[in-house]
N, C-alpha and C. Protein backbone atom coordinates (compact mmCIF):
# COMPACT_ATOMS: atom_id res chain seq x y z
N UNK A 1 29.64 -27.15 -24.29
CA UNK A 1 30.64 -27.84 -23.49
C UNK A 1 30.47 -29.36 -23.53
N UNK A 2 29.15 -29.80 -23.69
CA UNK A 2 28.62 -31.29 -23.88
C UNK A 2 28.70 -31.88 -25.24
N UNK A 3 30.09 -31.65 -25.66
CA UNK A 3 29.59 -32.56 -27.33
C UNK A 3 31.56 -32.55 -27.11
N UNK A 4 31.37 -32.81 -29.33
CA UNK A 4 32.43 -33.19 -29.42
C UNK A 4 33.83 -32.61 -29.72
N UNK A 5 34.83 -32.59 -29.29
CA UNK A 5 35.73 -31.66 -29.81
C UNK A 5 35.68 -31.15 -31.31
N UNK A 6 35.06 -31.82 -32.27
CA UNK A 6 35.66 -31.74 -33.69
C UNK A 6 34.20 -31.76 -34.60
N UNK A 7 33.98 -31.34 -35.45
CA UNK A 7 32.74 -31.49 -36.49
C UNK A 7 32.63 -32.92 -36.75
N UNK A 8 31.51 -33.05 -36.69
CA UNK A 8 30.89 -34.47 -37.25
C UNK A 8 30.35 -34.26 -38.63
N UNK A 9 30.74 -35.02 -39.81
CA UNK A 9 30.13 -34.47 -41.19
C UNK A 9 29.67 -36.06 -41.52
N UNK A 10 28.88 -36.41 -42.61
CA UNK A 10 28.54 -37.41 -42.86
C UNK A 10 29.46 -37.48 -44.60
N UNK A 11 30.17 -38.78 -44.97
CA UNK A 11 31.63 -38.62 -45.64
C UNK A 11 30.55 -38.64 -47.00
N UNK A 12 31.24 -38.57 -47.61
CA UNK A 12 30.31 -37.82 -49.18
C UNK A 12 30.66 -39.01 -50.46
N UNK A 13 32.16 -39.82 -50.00
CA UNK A 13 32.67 -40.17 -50.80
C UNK A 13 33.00 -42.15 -50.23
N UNK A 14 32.50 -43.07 -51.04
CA UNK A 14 32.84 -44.09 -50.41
C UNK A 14 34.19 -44.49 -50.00
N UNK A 15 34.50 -44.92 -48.65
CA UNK A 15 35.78 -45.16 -48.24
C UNK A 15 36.52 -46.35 -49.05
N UNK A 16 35.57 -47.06 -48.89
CA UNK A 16 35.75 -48.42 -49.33
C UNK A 16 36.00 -48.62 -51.08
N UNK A 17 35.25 -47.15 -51.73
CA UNK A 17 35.25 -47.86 -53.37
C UNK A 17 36.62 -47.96 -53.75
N UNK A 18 36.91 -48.83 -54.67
CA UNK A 18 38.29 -49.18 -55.23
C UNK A 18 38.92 -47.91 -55.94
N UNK A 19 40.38 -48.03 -55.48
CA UNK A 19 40.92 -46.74 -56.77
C UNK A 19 41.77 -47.36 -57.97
N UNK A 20 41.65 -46.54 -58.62
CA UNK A 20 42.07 -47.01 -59.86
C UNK A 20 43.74 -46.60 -59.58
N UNK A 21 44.45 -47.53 -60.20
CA UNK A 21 45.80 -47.60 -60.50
C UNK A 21 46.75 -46.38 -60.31
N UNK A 22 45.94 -45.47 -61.19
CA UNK A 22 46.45 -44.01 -61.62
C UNK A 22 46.39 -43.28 -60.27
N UNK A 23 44.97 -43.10 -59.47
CA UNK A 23 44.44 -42.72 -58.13
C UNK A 23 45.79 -42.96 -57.04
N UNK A 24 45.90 -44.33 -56.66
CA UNK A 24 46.77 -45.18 -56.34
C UNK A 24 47.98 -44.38 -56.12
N UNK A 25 48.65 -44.48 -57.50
CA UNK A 25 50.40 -43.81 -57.41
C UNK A 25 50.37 -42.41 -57.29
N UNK A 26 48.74 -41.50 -57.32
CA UNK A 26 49.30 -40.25 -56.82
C UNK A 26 49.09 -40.10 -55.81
N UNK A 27 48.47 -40.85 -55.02
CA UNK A 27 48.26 -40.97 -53.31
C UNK A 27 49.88 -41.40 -53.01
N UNK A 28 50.11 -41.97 -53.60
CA UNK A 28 51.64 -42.46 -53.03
C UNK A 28 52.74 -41.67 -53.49
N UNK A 29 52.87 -40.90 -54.51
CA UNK A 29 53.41 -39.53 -54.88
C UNK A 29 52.90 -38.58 -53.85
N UNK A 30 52.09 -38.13 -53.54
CA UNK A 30 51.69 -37.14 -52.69
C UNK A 30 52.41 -37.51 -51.39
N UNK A 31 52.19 -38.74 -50.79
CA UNK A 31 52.60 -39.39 -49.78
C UNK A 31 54.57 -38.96 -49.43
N UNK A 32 54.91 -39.52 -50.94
CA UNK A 32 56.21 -39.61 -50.73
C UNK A 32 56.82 -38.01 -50.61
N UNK A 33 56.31 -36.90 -51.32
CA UNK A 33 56.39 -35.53 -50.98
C UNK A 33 56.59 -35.17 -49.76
N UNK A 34 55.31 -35.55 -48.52
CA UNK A 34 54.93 -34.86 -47.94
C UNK A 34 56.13 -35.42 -46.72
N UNK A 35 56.49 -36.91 -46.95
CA UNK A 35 57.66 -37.74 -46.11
C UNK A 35 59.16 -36.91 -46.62
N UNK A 36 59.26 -36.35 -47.58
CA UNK A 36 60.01 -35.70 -48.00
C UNK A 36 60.38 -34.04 -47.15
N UNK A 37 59.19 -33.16 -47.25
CA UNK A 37 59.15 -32.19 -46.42
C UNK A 37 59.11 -32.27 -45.10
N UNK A 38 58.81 -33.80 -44.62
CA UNK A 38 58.49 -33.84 -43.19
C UNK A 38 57.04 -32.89 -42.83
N UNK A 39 56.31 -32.98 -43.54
CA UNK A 39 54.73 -32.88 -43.24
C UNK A 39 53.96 -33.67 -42.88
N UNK A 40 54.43 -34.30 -42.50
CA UNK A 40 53.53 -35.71 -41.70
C UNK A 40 54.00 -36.04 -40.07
N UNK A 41 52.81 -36.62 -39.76
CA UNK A 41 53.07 -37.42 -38.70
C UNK A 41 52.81 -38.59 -38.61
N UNK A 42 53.40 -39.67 -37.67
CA UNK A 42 53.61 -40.82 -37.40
C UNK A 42 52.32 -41.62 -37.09
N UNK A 43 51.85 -42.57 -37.14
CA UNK A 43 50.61 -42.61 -36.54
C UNK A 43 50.55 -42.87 -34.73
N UNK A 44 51.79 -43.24 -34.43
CA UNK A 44 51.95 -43.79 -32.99
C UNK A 44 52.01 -42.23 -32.38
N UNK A 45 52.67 -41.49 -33.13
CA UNK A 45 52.59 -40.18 -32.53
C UNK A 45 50.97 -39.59 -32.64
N UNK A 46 50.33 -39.18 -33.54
CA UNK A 46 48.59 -38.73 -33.55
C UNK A 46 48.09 -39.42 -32.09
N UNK A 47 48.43 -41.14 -32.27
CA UNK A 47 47.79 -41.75 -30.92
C UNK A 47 47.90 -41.21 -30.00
N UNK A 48 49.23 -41.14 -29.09
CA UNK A 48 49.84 -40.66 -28.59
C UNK A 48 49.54 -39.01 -27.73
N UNK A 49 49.29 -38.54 -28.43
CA UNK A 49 48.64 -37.22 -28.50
C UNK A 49 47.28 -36.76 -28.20
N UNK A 50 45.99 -37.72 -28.73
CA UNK A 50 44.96 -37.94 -28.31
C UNK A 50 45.09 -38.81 -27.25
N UNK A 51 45.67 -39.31 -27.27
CA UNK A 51 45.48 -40.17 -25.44
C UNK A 51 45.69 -39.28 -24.36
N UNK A 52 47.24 -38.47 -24.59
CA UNK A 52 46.95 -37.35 -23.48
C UNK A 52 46.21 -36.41 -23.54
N UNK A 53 45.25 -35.82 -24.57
CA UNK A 53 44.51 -34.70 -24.61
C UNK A 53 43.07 -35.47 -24.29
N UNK A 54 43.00 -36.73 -24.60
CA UNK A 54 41.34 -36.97 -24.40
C UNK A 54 40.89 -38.19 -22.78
N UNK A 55 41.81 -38.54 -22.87
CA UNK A 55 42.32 -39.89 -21.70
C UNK A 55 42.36 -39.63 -20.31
């Protein structure tokens, strides 16, 4: 009951390293898909959401 809602993992992969070009436009292909199906959410909405569930 004393911890955190969600798994804590330690990230495997640097956030920060640069992507290459190619990397890049399929993050933004994937992106534009998923804005396409409406599989996404907003980020004001995620906020939004954790504020009333954790706040």
């Amino acid at each position: 009951m004393n911890g955190f809602p969600f798994e804590i993992k330690r990230a495997t992969a640097n956030p920060y390293e640069s992507l290459t070009e190619h990397e890049i436009l399929d993050k933004l292909e994937k992106s534009r898909e998923h804005a396409e199906q409406g599989t996404y959410k907003d980020a004001a909405e995620v906020s939004r959401d954790k504020r009333a569930k954790y706040v």
